[in-house]
C-alpha atoms as a PDB file:
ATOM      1  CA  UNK A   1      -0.394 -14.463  -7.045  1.00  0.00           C
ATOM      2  CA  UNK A   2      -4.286 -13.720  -7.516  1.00  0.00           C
ATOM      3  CA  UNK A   3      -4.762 -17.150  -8.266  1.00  0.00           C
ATOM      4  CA  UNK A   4      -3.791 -18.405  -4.475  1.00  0.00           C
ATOM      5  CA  UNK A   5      -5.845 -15.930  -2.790  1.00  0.00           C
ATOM      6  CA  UNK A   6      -8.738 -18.123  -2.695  1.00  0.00           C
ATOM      7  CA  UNK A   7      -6.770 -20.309  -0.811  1.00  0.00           C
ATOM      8  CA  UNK A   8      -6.182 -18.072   1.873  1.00  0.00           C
ATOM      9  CA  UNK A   9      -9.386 -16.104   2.958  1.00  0.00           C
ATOM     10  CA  UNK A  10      -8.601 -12.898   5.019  1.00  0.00           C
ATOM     11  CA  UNK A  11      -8.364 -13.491   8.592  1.00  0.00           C
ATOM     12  CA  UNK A  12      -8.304 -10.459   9.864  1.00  0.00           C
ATOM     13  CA  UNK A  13     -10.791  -7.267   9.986  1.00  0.00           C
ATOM     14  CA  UNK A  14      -8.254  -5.516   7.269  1.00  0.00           C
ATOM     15  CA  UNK A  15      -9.617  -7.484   4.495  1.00  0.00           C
ATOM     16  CA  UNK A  16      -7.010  -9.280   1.642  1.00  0.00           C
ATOM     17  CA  UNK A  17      -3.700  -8.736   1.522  1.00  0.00           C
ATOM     18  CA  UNK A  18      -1.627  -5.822   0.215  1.00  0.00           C
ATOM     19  CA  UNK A  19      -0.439  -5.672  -3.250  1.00  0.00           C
ATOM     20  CA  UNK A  20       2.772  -4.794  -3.076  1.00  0.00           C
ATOM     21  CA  UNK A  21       4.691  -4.830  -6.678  1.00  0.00           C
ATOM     22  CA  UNK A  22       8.204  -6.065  -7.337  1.00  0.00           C
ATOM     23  CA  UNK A  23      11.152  -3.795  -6.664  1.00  0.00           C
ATOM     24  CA  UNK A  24      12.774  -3.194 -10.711  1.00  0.00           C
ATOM     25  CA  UNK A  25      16.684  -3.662 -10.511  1.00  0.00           C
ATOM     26  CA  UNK A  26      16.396   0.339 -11.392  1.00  0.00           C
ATOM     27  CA  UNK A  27      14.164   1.351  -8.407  1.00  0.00           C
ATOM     28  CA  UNK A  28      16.540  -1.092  -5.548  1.00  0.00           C
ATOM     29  CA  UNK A  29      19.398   0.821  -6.797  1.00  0.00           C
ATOM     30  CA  UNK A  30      17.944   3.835  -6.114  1.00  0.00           C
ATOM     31  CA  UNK A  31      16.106   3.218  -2.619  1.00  0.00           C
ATOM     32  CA  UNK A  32      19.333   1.495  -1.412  1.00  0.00           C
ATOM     33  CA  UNK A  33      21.587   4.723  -1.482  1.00  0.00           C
ATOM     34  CA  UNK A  34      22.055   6.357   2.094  1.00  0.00           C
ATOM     35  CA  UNK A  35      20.985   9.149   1.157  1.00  0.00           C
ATOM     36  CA  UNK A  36      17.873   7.851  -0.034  1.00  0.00           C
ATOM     37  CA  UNK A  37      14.561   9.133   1.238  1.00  0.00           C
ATOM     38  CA  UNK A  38      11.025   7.748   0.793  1.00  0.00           C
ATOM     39  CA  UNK A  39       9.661  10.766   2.431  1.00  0.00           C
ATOM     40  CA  UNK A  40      11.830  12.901   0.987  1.00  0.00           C
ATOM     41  CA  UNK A  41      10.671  11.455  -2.604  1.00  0.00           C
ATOM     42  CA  UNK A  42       6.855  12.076  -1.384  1.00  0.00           C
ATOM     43  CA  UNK A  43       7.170  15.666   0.034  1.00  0.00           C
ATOM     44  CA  UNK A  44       9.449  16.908  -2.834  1.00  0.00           C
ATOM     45  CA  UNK A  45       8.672  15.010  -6.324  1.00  0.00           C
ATOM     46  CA  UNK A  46      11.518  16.179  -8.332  1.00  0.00           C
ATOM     47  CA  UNK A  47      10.036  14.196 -11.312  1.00  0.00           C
ATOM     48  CA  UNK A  48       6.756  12.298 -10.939  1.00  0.00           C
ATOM     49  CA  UNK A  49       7.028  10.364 -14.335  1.00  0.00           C
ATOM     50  CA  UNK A  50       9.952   8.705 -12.864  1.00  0.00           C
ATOM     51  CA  UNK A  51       9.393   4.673 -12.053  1.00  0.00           C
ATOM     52  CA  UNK A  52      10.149   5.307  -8.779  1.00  0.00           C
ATOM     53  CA  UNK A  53       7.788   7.936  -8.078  1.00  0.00           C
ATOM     54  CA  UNK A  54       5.100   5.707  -9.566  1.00  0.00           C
ATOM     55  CA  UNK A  55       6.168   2.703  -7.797  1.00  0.00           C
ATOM     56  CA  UNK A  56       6.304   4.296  -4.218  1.00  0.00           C
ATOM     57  CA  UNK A  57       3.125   6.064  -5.331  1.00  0.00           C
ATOM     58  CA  UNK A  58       0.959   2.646  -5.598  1.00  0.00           C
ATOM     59  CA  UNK A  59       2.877   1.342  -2.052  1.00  0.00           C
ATOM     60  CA  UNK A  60       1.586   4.149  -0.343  1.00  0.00           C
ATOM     61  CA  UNK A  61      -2.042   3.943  -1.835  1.00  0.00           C
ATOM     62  CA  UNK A  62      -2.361  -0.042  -0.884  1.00  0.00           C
ATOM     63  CA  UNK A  63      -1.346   1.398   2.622  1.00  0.00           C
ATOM     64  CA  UNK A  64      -4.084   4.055   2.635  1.00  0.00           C
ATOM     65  CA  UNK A  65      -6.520   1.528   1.954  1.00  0.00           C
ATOM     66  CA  UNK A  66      -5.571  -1.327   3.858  1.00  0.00           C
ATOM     67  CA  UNK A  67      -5.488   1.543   7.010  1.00  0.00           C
ATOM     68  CA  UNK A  68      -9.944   2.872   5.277  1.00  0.00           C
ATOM     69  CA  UNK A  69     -10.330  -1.136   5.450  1.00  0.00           C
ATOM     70  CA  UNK A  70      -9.336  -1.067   8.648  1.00  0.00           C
ATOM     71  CA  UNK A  71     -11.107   2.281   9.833  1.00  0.00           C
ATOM     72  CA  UNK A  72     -14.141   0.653   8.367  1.00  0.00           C
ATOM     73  CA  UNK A  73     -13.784  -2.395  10.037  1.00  0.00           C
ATOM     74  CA  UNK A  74     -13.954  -0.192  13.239  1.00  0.00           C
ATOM     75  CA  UNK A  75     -16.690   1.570  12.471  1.00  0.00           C
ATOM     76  CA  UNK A  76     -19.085  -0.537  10.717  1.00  0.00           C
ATOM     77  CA  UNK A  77     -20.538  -2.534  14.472  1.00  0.00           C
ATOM     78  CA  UNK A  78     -21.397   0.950  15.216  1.00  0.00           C
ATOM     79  CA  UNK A  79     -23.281   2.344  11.901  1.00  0.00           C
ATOM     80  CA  UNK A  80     -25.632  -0.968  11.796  1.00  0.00           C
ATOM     81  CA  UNK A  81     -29.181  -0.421  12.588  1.00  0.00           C
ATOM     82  CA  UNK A  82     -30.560  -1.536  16.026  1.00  0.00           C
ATOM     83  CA  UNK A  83     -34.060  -2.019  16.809  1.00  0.00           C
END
């Protein structure tokens, strides 16, 4: 994947692209029950050695950062110095 980025500069004030890893045959059997919450999972950690935990963990920190990129994007036209 890395090695295609090049190809396709960001675009947008966000920056690159999120990193999202692949769902393990374990973890889509989990998220795919009806009963299955990602917020639930978040709030209430019943076991945060668990792949899933660690796997929804690093989603939700490439969100956070895409949304600081994005805040910084914002802010940086104001923050430069004018004469």
């Amino acid at each position: 994947m890395a090695r295609y980025r090049d190809y396709f500069p960001a675009t947008r004030k966000g920056g690159g692209p999120l990193s999202v890893p692949a769902v393990s045959p374990i973890i889509k059997g989990v998220i795919e029950r009806r009963s299955f919450s990602f917020a639930a999972l978040i709030h209430n950690p019943s076991d945060t050695t668990s792949e899933l935990y660690g796997w929804t963990r690093r989603v939700f920190l490439e969100f956070r950062e895409l949304e600081l990129r994005l805040l910084l994007g914002d802010l940086k036209p104001s923050l430069q110095f004018q004469i």
